[in-house]
Each structure stands twice: as structure tokens, then as C-alpha cells.
PDB file of N, CA and C in Angstrom:
ATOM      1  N   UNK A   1       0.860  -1.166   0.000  1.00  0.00           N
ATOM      2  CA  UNK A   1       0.000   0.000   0.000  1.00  0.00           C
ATOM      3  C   UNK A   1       0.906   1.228   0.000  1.00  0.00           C
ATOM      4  N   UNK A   2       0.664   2.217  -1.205  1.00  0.00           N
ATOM      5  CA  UNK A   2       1.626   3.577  -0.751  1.00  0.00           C
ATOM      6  C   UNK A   2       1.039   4.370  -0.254  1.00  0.00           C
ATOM      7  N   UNK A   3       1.896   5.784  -0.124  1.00  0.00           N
ATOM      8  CA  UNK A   3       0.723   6.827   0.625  1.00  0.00           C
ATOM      9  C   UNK A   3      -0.355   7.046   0.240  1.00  0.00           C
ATOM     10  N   UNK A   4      -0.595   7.721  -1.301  1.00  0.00           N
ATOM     11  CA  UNK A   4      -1.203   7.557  -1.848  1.00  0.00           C
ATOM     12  C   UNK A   4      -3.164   6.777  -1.206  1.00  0.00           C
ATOM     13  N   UNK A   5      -2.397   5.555  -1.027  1.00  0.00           N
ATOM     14  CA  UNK A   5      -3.623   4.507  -0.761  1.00  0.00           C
ATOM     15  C   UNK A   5      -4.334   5.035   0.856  1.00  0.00           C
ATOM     16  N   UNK A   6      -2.855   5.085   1.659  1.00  0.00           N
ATOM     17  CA  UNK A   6      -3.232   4.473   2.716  1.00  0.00           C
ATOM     18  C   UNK A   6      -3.859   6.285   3.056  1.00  0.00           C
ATOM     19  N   UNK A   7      -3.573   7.730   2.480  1.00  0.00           N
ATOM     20  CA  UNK A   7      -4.451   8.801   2.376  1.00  0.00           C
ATOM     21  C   UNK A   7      -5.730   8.884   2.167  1.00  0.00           C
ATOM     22  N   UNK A   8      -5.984   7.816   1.209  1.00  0.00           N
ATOM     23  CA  UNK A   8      -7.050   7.790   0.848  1.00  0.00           C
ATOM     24  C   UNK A   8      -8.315   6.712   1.688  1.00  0.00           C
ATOM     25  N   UNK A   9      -7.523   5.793   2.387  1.00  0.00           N
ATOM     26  CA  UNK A   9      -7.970   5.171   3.054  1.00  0.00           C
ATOM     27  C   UNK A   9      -8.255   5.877   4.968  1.00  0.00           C
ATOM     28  N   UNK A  10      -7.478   6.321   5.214  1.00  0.00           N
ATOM     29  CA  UNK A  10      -7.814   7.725   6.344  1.00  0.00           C
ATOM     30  C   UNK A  10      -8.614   8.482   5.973  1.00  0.00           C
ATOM     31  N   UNK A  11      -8.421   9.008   4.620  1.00  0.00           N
ATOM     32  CA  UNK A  11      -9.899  10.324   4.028  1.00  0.00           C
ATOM     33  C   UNK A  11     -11.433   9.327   3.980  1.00  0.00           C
ATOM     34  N   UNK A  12     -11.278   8.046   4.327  1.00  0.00           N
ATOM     35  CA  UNK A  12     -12.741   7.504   3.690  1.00  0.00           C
ATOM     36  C   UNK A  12     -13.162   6.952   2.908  1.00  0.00           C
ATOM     37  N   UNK A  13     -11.715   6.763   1.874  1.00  0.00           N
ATOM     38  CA  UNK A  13     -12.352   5.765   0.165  1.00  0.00           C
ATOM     39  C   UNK A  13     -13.407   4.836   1.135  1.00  0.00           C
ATOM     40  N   UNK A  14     -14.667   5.194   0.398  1.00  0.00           N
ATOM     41  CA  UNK A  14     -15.602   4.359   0.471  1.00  0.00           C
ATOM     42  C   UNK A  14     -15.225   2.695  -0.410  1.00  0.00           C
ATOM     43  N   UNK A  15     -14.573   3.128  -1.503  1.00  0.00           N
ATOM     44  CA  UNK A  15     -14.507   1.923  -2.431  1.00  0.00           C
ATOM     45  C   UNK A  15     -12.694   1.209  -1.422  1.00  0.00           C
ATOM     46  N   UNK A  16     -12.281   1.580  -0.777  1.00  0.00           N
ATOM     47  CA  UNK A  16     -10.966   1.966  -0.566  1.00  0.00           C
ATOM     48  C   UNK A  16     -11.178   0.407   0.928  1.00  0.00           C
ATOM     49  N   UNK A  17     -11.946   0.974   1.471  1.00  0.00           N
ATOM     50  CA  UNK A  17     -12.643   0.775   2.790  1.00  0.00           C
ATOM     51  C   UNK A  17     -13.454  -0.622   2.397  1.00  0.00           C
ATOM     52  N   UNK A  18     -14.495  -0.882   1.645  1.00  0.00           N
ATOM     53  CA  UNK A  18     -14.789  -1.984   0.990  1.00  0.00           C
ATOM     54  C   UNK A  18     -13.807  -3.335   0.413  1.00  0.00           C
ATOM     55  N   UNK A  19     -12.780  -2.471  -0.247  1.00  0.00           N
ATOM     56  CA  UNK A  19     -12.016  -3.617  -0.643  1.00  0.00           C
ATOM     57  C   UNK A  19     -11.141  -4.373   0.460  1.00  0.00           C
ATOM     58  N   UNK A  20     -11.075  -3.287   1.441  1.00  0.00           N
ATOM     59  CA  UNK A  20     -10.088  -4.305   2.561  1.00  0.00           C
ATOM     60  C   UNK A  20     -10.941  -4.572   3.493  1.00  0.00           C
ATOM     61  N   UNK A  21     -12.326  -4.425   3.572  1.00  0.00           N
ATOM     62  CA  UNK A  21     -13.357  -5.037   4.453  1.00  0.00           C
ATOM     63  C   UNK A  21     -13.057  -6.906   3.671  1.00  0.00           C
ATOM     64  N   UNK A  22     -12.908  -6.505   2.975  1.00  0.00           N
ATOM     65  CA  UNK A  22     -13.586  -8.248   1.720  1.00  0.00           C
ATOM     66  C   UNK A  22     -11.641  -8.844   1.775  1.00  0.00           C
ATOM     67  N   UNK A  23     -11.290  -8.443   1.367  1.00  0.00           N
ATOM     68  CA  UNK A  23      -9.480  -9.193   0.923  1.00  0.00           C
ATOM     69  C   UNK A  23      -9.193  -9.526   2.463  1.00  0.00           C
ATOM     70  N   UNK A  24      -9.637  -8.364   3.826  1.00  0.00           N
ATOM     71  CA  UNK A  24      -9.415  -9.456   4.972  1.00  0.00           C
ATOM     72  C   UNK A  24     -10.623 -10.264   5.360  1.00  0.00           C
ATOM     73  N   UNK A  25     -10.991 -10.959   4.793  1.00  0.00           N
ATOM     74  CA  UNK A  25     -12.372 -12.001   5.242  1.00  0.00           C
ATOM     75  C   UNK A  25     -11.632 -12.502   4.029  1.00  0.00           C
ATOM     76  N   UNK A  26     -11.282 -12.505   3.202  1.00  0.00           N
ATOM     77  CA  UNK A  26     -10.432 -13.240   1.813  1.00  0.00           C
ATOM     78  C   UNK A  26      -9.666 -14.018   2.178  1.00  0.00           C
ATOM     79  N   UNK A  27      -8.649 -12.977   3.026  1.00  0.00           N
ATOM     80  CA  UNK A  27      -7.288 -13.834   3.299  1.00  0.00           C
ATOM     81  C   UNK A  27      -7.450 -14.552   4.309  1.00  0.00           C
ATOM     82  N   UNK A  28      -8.181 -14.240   5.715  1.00  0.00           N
ATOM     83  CA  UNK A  28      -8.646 -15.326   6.545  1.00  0.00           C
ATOM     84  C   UNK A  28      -9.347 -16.361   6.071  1.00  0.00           C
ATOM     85  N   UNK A  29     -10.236 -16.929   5.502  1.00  0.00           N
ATOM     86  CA  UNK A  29     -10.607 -17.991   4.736  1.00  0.00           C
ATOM     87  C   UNK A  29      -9.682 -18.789   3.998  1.00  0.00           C
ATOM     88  N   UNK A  30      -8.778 -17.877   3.255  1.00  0.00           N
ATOM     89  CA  UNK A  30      -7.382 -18.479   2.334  1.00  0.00           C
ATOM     90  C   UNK A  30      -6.558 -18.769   3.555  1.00  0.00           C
ATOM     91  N   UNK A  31      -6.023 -18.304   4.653  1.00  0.00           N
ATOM     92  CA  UNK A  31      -5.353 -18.743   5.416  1.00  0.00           C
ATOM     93  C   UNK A  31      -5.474 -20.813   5.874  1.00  0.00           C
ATOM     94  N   UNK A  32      -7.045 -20.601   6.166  1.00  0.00           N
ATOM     95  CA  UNK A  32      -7.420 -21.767   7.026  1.00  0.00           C
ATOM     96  C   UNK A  32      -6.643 -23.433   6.174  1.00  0.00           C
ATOM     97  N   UNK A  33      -7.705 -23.137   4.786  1.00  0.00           N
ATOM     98  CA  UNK A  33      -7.637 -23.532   3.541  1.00  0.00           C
ATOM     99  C   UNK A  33      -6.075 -23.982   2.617  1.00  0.00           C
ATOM    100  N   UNK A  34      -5.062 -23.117   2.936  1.00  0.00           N
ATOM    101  CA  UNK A  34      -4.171 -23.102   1.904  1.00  0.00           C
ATOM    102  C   UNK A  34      -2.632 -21.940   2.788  1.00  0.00           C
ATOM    103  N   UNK A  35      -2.479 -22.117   3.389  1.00  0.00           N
ATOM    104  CA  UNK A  35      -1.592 -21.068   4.547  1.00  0.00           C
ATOM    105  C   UNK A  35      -0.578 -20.838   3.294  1.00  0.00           C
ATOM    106  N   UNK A  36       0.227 -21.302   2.304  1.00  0.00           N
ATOM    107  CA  UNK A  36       1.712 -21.035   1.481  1.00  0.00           C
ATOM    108  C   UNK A  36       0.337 -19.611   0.880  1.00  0.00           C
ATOM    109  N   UNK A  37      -0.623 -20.248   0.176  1.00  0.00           N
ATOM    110  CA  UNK A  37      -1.343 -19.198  -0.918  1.00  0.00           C
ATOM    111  C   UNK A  37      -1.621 -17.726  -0.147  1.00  0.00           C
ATOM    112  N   UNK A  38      -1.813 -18.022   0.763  1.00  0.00           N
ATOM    113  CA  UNK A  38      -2.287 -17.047   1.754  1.00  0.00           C
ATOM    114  C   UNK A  38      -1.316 -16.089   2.347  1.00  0.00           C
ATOM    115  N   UNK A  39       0.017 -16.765   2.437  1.00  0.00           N
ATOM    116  CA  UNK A  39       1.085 -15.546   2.780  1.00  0.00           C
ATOM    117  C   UNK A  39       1.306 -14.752   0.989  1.00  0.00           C
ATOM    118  N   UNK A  40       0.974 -15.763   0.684  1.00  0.00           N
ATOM    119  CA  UNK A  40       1.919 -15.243  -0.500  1.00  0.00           C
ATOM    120  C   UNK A  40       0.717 -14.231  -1.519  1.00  0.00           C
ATOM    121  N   UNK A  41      -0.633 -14.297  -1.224  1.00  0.00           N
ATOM    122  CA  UNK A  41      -1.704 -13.045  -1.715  1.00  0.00           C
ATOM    123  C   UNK A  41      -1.474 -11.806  -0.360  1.00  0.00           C
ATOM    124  N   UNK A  42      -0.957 -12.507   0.931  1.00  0.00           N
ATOM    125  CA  UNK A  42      -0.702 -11.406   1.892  1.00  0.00           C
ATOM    126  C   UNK A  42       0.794 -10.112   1.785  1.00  0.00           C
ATOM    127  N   UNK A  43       1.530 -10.580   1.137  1.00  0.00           N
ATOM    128  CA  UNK A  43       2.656 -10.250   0.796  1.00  0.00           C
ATOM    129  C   UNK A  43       1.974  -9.452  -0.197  1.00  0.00           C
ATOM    130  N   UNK A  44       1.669  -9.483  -1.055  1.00  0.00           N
ATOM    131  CA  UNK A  44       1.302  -8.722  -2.957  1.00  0.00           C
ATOM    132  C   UNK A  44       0.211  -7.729  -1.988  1.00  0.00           C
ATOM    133  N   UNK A  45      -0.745  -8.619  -1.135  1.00  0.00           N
ATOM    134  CA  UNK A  45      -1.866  -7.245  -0.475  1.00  0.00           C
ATOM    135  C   UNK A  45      -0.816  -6.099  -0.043  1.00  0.00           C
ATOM    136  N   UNK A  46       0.067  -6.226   0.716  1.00  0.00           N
ATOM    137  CA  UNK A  46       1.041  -5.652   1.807  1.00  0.00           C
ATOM    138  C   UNK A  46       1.645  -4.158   0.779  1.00  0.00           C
ATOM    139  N   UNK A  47       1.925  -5.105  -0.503  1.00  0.00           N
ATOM    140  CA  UNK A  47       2.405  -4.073  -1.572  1.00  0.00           C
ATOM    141  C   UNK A  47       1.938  -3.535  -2.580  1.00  0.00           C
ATOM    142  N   UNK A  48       0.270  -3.845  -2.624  1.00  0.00           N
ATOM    143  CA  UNK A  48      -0.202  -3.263  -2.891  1.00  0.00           C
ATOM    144  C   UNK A  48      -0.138  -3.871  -4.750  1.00  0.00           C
ATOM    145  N   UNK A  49       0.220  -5.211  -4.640  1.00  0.00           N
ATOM    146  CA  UNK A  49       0.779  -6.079  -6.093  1.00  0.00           C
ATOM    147  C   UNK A  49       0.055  -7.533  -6.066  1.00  0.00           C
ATOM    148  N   UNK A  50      -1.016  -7.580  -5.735  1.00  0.00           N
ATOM    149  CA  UNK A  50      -1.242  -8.884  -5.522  1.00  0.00           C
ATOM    150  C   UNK A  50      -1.015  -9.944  -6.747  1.00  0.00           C
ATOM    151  N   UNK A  51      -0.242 -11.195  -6.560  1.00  0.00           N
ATOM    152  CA  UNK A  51       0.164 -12.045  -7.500  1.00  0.00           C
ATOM    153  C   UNK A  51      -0.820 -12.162  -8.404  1.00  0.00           C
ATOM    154  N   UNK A  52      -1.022 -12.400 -10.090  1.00  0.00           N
ATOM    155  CA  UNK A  52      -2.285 -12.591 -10.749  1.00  0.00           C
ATOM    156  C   UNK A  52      -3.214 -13.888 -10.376  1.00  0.00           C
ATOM    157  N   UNK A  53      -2.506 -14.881  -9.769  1.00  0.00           N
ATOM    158  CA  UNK A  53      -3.439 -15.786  -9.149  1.00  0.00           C
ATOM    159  C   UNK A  53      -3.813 -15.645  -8.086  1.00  0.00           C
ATOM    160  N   UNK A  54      -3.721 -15.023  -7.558  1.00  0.00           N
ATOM    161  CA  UNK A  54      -4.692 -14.530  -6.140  1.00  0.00           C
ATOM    162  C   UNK A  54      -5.722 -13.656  -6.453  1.00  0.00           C
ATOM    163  N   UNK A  55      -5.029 -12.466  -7.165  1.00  0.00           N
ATOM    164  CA  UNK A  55      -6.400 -11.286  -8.071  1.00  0.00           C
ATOM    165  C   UNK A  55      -7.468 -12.532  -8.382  1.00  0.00           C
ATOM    166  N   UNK A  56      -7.186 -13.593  -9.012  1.00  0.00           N
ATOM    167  CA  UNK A  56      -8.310 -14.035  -9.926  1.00  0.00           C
ATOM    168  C   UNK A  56      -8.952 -14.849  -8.567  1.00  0.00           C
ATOM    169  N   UNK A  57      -8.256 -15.803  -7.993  1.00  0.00           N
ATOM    170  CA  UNK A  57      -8.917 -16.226  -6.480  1.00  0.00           C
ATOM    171  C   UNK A  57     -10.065 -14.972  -6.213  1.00  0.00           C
ATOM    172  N   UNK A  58      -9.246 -14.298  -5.164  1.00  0.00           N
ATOM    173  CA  UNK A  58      -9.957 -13.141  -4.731  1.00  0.00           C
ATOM    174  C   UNK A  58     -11.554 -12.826  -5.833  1.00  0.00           C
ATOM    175  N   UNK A  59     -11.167 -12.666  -6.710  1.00  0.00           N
ATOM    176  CA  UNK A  59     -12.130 -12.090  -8.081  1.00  0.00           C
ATOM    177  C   UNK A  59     -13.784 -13.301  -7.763  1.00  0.00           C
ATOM    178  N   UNK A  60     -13.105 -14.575  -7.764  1.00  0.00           N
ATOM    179  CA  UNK A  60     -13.570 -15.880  -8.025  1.00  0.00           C
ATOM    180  C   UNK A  60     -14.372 -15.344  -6.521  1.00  0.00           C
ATOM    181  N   UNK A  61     -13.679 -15.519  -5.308  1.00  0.00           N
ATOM    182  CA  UNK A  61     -14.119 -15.868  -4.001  1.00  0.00           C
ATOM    183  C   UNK A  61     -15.372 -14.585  -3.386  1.00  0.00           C
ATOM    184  N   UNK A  62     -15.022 -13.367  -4.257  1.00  0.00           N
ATOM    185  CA  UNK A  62     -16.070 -12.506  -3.458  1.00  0.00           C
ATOM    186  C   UNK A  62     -17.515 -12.588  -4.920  1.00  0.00           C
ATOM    187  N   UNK A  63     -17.104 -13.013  -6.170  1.00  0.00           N
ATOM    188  CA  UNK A  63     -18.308 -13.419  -6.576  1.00  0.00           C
ATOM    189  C   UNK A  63     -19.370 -14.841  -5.806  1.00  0.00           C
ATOM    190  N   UNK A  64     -18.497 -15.731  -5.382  1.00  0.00           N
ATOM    191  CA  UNK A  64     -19.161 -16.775  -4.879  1.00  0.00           C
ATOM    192  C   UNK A  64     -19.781 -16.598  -3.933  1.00  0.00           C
ATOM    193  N   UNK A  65     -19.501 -15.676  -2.847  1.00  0.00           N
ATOM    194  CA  UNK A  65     -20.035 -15.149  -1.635  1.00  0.00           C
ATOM    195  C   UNK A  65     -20.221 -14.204  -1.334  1.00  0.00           C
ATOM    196  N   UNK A  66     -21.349 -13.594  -2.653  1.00  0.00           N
ATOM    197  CA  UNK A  66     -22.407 -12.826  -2.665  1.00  0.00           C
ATOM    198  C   UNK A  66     -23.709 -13.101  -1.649  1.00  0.00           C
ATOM    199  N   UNK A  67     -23.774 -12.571  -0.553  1.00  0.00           N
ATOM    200  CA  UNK A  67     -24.781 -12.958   0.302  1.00  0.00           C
ATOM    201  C   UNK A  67     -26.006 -12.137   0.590  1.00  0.00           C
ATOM    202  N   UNK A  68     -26.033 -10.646  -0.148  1.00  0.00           N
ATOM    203  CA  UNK A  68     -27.434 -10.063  -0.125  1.00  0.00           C
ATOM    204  C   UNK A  68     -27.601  -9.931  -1.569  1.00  0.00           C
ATOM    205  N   UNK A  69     -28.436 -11.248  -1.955  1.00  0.00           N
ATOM    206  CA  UNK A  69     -28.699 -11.390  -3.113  1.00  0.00           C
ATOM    207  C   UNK A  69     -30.088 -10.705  -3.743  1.00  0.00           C
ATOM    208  N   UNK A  70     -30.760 -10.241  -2.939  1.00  0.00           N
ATOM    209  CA  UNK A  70     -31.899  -9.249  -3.221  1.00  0.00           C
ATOM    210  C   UNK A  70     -33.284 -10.455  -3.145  1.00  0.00           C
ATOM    211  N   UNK A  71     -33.264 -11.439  -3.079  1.00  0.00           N
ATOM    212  CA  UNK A  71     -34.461 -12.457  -2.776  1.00  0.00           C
ATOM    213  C   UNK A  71     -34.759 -12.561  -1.228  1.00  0.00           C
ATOM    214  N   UNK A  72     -35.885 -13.097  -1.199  1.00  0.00           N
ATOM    215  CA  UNK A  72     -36.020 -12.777  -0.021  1.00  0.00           C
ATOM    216  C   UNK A  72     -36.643 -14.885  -0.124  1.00  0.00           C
ATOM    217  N   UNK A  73     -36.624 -15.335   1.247  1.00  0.00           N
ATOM    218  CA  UNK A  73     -36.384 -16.620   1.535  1.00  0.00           C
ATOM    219  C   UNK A  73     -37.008 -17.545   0.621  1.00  0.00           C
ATOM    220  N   UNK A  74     -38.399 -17.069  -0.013  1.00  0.00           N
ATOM    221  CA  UNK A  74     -38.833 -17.735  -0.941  1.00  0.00           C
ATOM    222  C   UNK A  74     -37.903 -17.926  -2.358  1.00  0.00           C
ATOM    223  N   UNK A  75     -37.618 -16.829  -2.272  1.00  0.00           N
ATOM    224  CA  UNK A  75     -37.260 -16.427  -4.192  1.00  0.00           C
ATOM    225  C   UNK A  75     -35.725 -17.356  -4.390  1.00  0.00           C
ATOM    226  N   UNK A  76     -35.313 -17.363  -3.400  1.00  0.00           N
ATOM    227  CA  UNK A  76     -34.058 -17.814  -3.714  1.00  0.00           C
ATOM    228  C   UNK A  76     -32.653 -18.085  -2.429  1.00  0.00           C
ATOM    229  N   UNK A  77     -31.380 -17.882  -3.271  1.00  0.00           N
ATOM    230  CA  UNK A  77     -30.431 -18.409  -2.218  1.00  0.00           C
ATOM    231  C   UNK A  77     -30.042 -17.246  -1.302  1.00  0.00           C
ATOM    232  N   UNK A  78     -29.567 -18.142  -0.155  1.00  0.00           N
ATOM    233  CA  UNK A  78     -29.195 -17.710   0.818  1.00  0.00           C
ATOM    234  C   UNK A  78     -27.838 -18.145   1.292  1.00  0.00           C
ATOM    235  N   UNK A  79     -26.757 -17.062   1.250  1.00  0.00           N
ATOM    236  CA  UNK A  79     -25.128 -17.811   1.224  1.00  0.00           C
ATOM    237  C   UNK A  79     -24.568 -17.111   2.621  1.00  0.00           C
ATOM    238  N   UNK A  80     -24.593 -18.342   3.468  1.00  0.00           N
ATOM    239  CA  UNK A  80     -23.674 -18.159   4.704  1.00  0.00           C
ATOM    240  C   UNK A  80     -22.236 -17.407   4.298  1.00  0.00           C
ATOM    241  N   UNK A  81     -21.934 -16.225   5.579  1.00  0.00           N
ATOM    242  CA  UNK A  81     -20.906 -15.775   5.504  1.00  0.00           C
ATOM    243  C   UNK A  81     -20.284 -15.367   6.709  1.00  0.00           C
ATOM    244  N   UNK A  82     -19.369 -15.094   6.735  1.00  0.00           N
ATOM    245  CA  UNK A  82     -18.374 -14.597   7.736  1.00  0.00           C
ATOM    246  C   UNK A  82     -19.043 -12.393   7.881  1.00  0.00           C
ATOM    247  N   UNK A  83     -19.034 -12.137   6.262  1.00  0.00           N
ATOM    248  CA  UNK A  83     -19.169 -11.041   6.013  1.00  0.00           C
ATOM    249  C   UNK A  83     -20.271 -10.948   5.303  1.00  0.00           C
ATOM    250  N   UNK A  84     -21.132  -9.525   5.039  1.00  0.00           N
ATOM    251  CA  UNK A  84     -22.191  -9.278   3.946  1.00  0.00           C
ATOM    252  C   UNK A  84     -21.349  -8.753   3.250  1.00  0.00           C
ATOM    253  N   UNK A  85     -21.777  -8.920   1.794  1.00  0.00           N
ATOM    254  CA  UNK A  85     -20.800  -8.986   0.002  1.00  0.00           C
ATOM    255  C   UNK A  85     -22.117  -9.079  -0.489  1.00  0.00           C
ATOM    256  N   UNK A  86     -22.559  -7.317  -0.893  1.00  0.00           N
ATOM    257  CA  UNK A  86     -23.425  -6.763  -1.848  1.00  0.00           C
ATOM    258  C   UNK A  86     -23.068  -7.392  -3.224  1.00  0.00           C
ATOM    259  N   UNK A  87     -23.743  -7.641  -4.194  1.00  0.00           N
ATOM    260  CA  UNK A  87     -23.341  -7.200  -5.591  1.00  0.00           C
ATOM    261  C   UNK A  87     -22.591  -5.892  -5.722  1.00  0.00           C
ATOM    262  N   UNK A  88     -23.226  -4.685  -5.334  1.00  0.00           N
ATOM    263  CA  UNK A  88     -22.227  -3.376  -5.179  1.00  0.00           C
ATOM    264  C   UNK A  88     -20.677  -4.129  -4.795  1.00  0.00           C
ATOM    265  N   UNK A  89     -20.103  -4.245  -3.539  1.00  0.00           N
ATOM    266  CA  UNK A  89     -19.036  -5.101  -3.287  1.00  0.00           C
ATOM    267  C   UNK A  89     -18.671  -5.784  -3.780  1.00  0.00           C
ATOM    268  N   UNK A  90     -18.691  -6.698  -4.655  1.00  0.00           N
ATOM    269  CA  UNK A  90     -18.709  -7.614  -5.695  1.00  0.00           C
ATOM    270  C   UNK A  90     -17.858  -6.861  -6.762  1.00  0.00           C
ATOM    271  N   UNK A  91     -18.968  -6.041  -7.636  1.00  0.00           N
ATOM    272  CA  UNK A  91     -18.100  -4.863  -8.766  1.00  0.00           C
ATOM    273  C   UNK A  91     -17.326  -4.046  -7.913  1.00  0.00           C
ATOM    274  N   UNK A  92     -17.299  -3.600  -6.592  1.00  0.00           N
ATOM    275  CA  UNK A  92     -15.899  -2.650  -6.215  1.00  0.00           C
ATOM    276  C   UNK A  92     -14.801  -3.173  -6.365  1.00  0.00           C
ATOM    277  N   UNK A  93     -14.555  -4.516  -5.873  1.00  0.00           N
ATOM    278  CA  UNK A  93     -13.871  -5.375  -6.064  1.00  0.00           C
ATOM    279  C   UNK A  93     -13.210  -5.775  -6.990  1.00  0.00           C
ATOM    280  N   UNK A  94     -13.828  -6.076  -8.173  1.00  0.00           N
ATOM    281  CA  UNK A  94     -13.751  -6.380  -9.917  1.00  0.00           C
ATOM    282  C   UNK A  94     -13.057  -5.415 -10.189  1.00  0.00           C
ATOM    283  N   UNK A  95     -13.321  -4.159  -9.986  1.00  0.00           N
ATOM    284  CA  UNK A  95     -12.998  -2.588 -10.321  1.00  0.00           C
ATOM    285  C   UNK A  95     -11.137  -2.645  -9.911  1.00  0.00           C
ATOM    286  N   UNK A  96     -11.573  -2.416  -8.587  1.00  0.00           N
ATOM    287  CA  UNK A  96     -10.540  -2.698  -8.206  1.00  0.00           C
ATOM    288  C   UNK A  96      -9.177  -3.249  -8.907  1.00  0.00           C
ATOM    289  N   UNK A  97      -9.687  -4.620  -8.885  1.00  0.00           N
ATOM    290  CA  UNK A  97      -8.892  -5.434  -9.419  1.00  0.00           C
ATOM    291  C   UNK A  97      -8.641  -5.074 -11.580  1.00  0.00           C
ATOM    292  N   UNK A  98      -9.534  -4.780 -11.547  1.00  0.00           N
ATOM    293  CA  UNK A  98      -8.772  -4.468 -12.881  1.00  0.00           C
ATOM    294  C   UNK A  98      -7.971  -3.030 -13.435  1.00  0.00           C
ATOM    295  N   UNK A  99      -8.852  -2.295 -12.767  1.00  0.00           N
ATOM    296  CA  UNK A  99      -7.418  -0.983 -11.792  1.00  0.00           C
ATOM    297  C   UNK A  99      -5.981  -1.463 -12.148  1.00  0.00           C
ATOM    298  N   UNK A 100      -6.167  -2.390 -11.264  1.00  0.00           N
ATOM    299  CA  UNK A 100      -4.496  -2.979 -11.129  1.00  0.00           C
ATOM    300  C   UNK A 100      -4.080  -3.702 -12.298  1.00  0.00           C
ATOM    301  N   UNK A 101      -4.776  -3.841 -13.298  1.00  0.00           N
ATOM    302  CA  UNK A 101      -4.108  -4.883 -14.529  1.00  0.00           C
ATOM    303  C   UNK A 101      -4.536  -6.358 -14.433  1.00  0.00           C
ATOM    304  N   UNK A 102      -5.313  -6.580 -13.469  1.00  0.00           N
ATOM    305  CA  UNK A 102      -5.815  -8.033 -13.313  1.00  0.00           C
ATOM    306  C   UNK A 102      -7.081  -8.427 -14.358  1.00  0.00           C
ATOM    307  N   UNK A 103      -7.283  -9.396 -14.831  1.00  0.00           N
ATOM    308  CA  UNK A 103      -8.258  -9.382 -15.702  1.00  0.00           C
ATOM    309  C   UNK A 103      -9.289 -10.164 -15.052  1.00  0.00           C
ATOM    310  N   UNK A 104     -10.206  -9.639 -15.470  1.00  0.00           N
ATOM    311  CA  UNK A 104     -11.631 -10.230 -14.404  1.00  0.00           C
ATOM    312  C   UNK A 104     -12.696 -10.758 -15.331  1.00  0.00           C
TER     313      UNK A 104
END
């Protein structure tokens, strides 16, 4: 993270603030799961470079656990989480990540 980020993250990035609400509920899950993958998307988070296979993880993991899916108990699913992950959150995320050169 440079100044840059971490300014913008003290001023309030709403989108700023979102993405590291989700990448730490990311990397704790990747931790449990896979500890080498998990230092090593924690390292690229740290610098603000995350490896391209983690971007696409990450990419993969906050589409899957989309949990306010806009149905309500009849209409449809309901996805246990650690965290709530809007669709909004979902594309900040995507955004994000292709920001950085990751392809989504």
C-alpha cells in the first residue's frame, strides 16, 4: 500500500474501505484452507501487487459469496458468511482489481 492509498484510506475511500473489508475475510478464509497461498496473496496485499493468481482467487471468491442477493427466503439463495458482500461489493472489487491490470 503507498501513501497515496493508505491517504485515501484515512480520508474515507468508500470503495478503498470496501475492498479491505472483503481481501481481509479473503485472506482469513485463504489462510485456514491453503496457509503457502495465503502468505503469498498477503505479501502482494502488503504491496499493494497482488500475484495474478490470487487477483483471480480473490475475483472468483467474493463473486461466490455474494450474500445479499436481493431475494427474499422464498425467491431464492441464501449464502452463509463470515461477512455481507453486496453485488455493489462484488463490482468494487472487480474494479478494483482491474485498476491494477488483473483481468476479471
Amino acid at each position: 500500500m503507498d501513501d497515496n492509498d493508505r491517504q485515501r484510506t484515512r480520508t474515507g475511500d468508500p470503495e478503498r474501505r470496501t475492498v479491505e473489508r472483503l481481501v481481509a475475510a479473503w485472506l482469513a478464509e485463504t489462510e485456514r484452507h491453503d496457509p503457502a497461498a495465503a502468505r503469498e496473496a498477503r505479501t502482494g496485499w502488503e504491496r499493494d501487487a497482488l500475484p495474478d493468481r490470487a487477483a483471480q482467487d480473490l475475483a472468483t471468491w467474493v463473486t461466490a459469496r455474494v450474500t445479499d442477493t436481493a431475494f427474499n427466503e422464498d425467491e431464492g439463495p441464501h449464502v452463509e458468511g463470515p461477512v455481507q458482500i453486496t453485488p455493489a461489493d462484488k463490482d468494487t472489487v472487480h474494479r478494483w482489481l482491474r485498476a491494477r491490470g488483473h483481468p476479471v
